[in-house]
PDB file of N, CA and C in Angstrom:
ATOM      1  N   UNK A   1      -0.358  -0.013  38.122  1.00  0.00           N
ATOM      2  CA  UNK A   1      -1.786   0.173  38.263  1.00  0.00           C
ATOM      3  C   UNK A   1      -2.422  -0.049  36.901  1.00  0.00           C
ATOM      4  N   UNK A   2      -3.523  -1.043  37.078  1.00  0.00           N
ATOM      5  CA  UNK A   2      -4.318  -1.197  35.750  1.00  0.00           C
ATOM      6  C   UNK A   2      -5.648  -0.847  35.481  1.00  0.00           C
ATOM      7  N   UNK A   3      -6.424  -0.150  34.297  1.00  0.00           N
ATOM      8  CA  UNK A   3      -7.217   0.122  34.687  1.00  0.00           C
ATOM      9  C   UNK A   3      -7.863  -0.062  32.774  1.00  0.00           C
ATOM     10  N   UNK A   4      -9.125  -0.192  32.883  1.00  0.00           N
ATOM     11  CA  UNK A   4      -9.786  -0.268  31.164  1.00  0.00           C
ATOM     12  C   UNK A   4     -10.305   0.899  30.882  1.00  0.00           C
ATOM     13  N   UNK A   5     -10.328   1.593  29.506  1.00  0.00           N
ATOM     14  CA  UNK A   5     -11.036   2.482  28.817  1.00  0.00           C
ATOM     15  C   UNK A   5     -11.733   1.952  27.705  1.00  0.00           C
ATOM     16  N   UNK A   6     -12.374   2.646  27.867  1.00  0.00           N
ATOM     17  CA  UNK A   6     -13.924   2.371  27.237  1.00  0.00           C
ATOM     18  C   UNK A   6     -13.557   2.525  24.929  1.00  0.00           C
ATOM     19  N   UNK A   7     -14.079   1.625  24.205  1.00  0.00           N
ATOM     20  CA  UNK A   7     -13.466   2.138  22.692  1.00  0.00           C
ATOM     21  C   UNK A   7     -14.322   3.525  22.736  1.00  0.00           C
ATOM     22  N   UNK A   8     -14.854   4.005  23.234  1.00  0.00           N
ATOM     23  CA  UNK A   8     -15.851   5.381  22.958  1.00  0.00           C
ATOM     24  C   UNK A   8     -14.919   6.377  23.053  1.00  0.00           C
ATOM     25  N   UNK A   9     -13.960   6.304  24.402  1.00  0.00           N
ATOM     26  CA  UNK A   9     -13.322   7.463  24.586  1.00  0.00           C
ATOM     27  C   UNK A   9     -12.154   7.435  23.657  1.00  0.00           C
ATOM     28  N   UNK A  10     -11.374   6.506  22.739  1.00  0.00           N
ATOM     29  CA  UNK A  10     -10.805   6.477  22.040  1.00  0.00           C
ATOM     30  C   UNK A  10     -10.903   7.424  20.449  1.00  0.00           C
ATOM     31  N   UNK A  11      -9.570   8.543  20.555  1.00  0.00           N
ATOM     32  CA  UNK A  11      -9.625   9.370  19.075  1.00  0.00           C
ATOM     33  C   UNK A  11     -10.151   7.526  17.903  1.00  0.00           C
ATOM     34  N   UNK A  12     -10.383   8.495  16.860  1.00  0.00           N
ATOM     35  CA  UNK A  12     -10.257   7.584  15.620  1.00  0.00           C
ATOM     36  C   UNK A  12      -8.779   6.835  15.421  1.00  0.00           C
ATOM     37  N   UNK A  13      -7.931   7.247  15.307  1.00  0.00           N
ATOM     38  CA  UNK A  13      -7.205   6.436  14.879  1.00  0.00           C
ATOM     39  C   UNK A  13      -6.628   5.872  16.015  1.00  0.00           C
ATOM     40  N   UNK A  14      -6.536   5.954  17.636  1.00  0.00           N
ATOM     41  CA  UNK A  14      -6.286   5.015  18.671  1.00  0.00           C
ATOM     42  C   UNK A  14      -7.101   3.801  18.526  1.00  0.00           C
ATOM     43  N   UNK A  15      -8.251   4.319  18.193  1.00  0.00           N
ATOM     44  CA  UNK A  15      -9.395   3.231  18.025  1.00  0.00           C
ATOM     45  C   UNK A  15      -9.710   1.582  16.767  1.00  0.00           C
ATOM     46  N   UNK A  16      -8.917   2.244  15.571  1.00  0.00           N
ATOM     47  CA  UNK A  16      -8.339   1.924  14.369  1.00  0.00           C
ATOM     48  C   UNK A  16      -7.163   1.067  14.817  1.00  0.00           C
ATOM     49  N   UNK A  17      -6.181   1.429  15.668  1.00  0.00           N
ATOM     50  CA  UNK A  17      -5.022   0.607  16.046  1.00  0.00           C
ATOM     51  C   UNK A  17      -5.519  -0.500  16.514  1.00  0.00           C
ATOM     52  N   UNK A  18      -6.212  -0.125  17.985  1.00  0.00           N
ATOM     53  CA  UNK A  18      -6.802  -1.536  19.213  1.00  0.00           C
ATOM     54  C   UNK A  18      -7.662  -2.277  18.024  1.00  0.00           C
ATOM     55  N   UNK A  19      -8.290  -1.868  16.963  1.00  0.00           N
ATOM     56  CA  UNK A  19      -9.037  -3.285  16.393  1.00  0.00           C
ATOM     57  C   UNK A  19      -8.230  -4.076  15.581  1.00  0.00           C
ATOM     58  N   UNK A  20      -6.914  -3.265  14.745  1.00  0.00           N
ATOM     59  CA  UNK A  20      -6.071  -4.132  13.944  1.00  0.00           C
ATOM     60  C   UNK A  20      -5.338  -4.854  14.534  1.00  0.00           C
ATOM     61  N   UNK A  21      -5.410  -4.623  16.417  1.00  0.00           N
ATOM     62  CA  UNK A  21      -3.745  -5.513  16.991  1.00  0.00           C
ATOM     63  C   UNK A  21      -4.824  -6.434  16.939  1.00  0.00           C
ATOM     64  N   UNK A  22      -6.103  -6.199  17.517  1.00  0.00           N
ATOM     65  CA  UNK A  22      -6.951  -7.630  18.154  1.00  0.00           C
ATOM     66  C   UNK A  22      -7.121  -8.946  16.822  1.00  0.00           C
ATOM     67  N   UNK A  23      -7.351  -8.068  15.403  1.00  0.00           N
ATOM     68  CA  UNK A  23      -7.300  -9.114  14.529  1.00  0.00           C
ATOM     69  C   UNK A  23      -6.286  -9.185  13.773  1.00  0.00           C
ATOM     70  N   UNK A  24      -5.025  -8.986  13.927  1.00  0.00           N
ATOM     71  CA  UNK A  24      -3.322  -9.413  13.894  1.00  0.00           C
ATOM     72  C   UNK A  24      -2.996 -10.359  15.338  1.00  0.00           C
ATOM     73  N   UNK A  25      -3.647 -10.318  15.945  1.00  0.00           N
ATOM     74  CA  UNK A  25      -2.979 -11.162  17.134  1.00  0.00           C
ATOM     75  C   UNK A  25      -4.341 -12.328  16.915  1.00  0.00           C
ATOM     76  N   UNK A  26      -5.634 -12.321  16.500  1.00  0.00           N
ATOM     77  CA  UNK A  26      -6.133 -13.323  16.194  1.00  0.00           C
ATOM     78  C   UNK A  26      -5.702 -14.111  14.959  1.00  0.00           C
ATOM     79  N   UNK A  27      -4.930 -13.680  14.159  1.00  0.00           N
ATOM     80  CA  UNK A  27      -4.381 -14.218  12.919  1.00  0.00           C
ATOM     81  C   UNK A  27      -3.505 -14.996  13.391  1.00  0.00           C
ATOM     82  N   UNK A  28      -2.509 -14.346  13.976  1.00  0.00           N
ATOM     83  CA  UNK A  28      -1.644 -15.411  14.739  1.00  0.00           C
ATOM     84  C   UNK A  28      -2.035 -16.166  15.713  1.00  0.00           C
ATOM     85  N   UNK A  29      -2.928 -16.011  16.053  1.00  0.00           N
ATOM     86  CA  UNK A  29      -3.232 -17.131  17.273  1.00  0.00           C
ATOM     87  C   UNK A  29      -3.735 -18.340  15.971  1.00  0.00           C
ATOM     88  N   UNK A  30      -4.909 -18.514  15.677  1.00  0.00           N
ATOM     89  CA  UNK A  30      -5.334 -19.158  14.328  1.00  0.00           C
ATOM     90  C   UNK A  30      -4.382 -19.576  13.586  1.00  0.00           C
ATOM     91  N   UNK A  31      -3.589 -19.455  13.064  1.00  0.00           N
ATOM     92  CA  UNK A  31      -2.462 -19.729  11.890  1.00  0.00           C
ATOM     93  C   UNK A  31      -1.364 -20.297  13.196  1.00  0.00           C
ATOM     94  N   UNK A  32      -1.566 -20.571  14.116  1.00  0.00           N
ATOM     95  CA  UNK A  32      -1.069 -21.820  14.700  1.00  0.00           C
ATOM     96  C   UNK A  32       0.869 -22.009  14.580  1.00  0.00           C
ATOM     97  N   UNK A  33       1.282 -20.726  13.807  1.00  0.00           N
ATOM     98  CA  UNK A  33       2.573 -20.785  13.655  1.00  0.00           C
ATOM     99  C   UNK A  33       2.820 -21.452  11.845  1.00  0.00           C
ATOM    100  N   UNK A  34       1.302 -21.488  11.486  1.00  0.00           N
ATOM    101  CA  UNK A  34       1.700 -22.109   9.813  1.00  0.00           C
ATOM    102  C   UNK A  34       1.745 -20.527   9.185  1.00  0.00           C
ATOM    103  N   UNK A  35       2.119 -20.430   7.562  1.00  0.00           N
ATOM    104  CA  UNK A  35       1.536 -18.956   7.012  1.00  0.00           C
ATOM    105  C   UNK A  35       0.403 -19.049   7.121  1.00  0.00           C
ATOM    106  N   UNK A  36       0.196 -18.068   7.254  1.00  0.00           N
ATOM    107  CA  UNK A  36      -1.572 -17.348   6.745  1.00  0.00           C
ATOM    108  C   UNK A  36      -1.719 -16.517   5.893  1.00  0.00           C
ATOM    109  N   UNK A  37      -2.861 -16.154   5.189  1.00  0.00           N
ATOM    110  CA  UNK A  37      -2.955 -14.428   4.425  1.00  0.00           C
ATOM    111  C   UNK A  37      -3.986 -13.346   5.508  1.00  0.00           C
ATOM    112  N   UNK A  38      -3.412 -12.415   5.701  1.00  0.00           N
ATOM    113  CA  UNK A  38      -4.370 -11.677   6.244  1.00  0.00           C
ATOM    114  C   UNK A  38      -5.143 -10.353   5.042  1.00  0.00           C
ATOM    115  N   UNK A  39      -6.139 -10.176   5.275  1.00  0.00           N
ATOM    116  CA  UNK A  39      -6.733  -9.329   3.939  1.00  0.00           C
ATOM    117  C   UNK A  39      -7.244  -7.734   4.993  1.00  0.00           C
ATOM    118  N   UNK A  40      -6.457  -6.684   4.659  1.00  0.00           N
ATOM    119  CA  UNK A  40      -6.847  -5.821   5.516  1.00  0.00           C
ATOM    120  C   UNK A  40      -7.328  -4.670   4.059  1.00  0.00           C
ATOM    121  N   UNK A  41      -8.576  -4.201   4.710  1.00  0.00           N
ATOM    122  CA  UNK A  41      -9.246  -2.814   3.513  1.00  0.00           C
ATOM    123  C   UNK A  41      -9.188  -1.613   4.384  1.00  0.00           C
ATOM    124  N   UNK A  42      -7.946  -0.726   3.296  1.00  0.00           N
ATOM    125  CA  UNK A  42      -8.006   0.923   3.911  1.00  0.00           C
ATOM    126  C   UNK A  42      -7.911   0.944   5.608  1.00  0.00           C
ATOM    127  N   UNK A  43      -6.729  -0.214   6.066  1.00  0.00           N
ATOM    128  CA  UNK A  43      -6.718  -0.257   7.100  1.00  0.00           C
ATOM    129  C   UNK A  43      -5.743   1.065   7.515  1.00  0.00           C
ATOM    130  N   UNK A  44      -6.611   1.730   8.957  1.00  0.00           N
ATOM    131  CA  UNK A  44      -5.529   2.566   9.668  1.00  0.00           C
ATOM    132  C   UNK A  44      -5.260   4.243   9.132  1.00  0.00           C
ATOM    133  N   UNK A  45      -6.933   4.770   8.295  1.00  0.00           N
ATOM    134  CA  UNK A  45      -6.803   5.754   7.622  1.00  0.00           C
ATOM    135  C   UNK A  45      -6.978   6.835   8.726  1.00  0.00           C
ATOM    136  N   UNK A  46      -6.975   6.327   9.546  1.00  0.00           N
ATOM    137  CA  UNK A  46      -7.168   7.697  10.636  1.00  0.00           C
ATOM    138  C   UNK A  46      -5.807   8.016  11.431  1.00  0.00           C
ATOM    139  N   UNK A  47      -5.167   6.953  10.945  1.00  0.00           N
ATOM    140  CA  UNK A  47      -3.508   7.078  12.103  1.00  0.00           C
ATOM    141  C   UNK A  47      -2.395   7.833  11.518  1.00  0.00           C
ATOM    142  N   UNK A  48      -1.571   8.231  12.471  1.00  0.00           N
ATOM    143  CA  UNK A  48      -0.753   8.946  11.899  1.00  0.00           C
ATOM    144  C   UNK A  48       0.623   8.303  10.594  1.00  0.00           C
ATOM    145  N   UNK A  49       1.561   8.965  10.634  1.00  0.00           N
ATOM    146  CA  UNK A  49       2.326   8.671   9.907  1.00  0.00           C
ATOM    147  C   UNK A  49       3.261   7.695  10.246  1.00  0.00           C
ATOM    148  N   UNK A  50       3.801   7.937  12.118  1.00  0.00           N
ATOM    149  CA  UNK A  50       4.967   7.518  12.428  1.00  0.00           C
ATOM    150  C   UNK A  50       4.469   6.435  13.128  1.00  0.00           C
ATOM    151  N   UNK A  51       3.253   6.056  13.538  1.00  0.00           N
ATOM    152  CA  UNK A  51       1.848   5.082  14.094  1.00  0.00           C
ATOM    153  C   UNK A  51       2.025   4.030  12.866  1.00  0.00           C
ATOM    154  N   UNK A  52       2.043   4.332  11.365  1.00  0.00           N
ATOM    155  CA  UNK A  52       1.854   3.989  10.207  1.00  0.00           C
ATOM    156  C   UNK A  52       2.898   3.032  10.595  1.00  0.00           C
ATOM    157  N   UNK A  53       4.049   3.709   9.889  1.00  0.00           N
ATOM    158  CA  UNK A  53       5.333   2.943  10.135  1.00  0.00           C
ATOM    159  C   UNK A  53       5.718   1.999  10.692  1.00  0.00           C
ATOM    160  N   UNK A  54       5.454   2.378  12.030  1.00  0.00           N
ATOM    161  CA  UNK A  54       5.482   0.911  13.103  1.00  0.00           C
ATOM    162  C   UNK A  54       4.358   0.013  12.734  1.00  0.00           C
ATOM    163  N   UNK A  55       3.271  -0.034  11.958  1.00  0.00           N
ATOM    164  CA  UNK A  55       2.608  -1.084  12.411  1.00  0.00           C
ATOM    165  C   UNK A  55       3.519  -1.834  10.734  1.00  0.00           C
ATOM    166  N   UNK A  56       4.034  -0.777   9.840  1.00  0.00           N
ATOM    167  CA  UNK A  56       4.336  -1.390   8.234  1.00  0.00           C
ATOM    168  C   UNK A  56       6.018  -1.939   9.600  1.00  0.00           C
ATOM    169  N   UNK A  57       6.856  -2.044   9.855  1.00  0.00           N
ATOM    170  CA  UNK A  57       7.401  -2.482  10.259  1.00  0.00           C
ATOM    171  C   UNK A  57       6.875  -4.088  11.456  1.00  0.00           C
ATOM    172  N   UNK A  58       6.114  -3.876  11.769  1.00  0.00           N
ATOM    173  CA  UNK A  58       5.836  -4.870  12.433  1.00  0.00           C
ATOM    174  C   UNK A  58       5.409  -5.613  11.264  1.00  0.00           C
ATOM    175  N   UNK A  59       4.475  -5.789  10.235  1.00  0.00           N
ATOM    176  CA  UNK A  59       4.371  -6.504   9.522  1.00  0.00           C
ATOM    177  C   UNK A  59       4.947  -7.183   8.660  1.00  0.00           C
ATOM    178  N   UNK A  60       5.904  -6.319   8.484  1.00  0.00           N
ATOM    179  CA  UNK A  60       7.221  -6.941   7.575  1.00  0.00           C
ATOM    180  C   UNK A  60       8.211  -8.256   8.456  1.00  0.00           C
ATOM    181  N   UNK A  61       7.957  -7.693   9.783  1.00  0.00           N
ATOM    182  CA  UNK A  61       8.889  -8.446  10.636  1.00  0.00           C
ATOM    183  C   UNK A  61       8.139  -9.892  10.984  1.00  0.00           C
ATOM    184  N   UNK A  62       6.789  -9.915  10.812  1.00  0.00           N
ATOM    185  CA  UNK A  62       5.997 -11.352  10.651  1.00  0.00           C
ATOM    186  C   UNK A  62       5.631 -11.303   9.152  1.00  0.00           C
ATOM    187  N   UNK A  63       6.609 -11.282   8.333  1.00  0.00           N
ATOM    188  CA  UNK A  63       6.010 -11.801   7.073  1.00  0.00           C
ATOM    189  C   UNK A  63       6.586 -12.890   6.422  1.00  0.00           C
ATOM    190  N   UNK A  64       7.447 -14.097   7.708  1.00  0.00           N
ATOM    191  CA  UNK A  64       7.468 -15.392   7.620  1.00  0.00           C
ATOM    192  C   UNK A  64       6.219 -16.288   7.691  1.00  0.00           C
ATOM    193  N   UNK A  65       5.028 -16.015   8.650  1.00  0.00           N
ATOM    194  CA  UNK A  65       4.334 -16.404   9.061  1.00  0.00           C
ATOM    195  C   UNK A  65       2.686 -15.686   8.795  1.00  0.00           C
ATOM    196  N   UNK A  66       2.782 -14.302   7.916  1.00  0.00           N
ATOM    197  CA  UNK A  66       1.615 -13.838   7.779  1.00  0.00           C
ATOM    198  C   UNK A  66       1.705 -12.792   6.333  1.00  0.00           C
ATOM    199  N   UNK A  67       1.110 -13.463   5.228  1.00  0.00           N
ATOM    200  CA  UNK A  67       1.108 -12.890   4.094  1.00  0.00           C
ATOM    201  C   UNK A  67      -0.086 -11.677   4.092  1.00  0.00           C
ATOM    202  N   UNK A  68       0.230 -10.487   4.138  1.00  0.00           N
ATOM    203  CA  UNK A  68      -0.909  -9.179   4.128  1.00  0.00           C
ATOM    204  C   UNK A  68      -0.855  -8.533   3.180  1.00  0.00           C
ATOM    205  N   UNK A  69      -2.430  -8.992   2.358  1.00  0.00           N
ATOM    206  CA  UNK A  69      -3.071  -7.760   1.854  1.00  0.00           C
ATOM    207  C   UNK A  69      -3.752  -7.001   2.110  1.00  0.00           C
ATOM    208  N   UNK A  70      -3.168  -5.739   1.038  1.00  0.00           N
ATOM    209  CA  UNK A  70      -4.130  -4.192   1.852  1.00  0.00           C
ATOM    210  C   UNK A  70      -4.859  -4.191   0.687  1.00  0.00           C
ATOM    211  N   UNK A  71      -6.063  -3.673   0.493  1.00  0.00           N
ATOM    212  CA  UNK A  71      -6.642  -2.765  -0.187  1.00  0.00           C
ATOM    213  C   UNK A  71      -6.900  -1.194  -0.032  1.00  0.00           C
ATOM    214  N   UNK A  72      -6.379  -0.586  -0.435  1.00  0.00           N
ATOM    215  CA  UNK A  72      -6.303   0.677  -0.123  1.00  0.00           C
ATOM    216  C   UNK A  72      -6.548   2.124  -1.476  1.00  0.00           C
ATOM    217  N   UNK A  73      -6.888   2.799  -0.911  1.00  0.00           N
ATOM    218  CA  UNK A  73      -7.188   3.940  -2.032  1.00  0.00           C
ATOM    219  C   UNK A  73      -5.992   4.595  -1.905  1.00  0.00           C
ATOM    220  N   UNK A  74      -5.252   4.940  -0.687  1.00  0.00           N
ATOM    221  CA  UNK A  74      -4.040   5.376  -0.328  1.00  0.00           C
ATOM    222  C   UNK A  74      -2.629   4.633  -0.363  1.00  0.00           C
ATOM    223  N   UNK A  75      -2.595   4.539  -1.152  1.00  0.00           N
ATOM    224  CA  UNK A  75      -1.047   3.729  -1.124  1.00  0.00           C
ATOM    225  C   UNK A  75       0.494   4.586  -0.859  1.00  0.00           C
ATOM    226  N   UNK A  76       0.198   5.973  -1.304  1.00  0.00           N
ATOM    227  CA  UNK A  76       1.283   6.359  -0.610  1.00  0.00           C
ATOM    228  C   UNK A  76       1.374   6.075   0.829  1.00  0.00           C
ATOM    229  N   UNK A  77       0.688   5.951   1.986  1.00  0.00           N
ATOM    230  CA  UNK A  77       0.775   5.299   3.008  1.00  0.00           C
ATOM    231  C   UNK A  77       1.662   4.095   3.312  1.00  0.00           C
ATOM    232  N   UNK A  78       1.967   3.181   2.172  1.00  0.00           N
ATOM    233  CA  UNK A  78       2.190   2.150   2.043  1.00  0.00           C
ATOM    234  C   UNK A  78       3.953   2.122   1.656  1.00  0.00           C
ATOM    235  N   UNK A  79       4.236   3.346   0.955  1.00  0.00           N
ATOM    236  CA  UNK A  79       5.280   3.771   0.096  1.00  0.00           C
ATOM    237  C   UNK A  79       6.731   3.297   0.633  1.00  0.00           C
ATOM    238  N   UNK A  80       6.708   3.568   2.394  1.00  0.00           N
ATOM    239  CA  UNK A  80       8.045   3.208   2.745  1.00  0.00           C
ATOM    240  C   UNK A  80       8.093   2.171   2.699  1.00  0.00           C
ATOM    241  N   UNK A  81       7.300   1.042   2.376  1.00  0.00           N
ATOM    242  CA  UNK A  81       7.625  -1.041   2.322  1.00  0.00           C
ATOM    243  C   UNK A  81       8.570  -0.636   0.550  1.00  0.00           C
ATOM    244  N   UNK A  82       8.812   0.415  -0.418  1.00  0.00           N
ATOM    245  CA  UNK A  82       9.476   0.197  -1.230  1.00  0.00           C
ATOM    246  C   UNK A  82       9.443  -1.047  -2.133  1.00  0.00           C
ATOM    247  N   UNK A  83      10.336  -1.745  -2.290  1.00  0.00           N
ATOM    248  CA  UNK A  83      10.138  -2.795  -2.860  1.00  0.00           C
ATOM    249  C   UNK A  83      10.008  -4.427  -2.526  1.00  0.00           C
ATOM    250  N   UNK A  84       9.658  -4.067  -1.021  1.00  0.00           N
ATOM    251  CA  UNK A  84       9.545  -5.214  -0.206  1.00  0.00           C
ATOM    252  C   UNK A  84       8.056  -5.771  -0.378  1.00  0.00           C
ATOM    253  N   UNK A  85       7.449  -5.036  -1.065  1.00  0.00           N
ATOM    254  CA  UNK A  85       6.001  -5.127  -1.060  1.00  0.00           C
ATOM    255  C   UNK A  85       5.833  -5.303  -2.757  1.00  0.00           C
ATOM    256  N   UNK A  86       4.813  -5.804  -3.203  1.00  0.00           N
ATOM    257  CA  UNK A  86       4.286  -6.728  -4.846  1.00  0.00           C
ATOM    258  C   UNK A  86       3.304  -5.357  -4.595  1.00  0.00           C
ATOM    259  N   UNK A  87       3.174  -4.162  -5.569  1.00  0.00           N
ATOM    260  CA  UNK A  87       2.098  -3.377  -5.880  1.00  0.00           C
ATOM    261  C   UNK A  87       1.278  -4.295  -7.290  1.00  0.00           C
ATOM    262  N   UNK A  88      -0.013  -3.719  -6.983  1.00  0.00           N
ATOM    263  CA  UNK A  88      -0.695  -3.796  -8.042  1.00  0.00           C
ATOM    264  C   UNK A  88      -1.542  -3.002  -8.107  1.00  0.00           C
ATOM    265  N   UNK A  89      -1.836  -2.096  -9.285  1.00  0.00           N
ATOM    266  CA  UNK A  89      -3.078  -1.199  -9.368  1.00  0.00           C
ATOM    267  C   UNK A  89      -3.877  -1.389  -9.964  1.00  0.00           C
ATOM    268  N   UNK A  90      -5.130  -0.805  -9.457  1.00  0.00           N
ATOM    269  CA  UNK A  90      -6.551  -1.652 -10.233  1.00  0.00           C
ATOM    270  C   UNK A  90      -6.429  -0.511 -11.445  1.00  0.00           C
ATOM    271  N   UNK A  91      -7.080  -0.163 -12.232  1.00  0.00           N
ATOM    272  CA  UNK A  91      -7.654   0.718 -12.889  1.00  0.00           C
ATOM    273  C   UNK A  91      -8.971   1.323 -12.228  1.00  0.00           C
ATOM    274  N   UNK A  92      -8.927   2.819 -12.081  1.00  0.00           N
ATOM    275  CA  UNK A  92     -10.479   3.391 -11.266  1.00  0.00           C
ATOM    276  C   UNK A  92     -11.506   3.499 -12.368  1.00  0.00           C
ATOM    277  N   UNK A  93     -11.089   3.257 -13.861  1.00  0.00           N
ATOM    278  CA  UNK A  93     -12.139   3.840 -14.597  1.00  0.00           C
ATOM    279  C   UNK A  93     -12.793   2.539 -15.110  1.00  0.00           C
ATOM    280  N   UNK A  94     -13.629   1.886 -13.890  1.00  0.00           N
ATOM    281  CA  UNK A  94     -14.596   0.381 -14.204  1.00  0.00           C
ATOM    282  C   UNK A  94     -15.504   1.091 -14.741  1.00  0.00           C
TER     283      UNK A  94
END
């Protein structure tokens, strides 16, 4: 049985997920199977931890085909990619 819900009735971070699959699955549709870069800001600050994980695992697992940057204030979020991931920190005191 199928049925639609509305993004209203969606918590914050259910809501945060459904927009990052729609523009991760438009990246790949677009990028045609070539690389791409995808540029994501403070994506996914409302989701949980183990929500986190899976989506840092899914990304790793297309990162033949889709180069992602985060911008983020939170990077411990980011922490379990270890050294699979290029950090860089800005300096906050512009």
């Amino acid at each position: 049985v199928s049925s639609s819900v509305n993004l209203k009735e969606l918590s914050g971070g259910e809501g945060e997920q459904v927009h990052l699959a729609v523009r991760l699955a438009l990246a790949e549709l677009l990028a045609g199977g070539r690389a791409q870069l995808v540029l994501l800001d403070d994506v996914l600050t409302a989701t949980d931890q183990a929500r986190m994980d899976r989506l840092l695992a899914y990304l790793q697992s297309r990162s033949e085909t889709l180069q992602v940057v985060v911008l983020t204030c939170h990077p411990e979020r980011f922490q379990s990619l270890g050294d699979k991931a290029k950090w860089i920190a800005l300096d906050s005191k512009v």
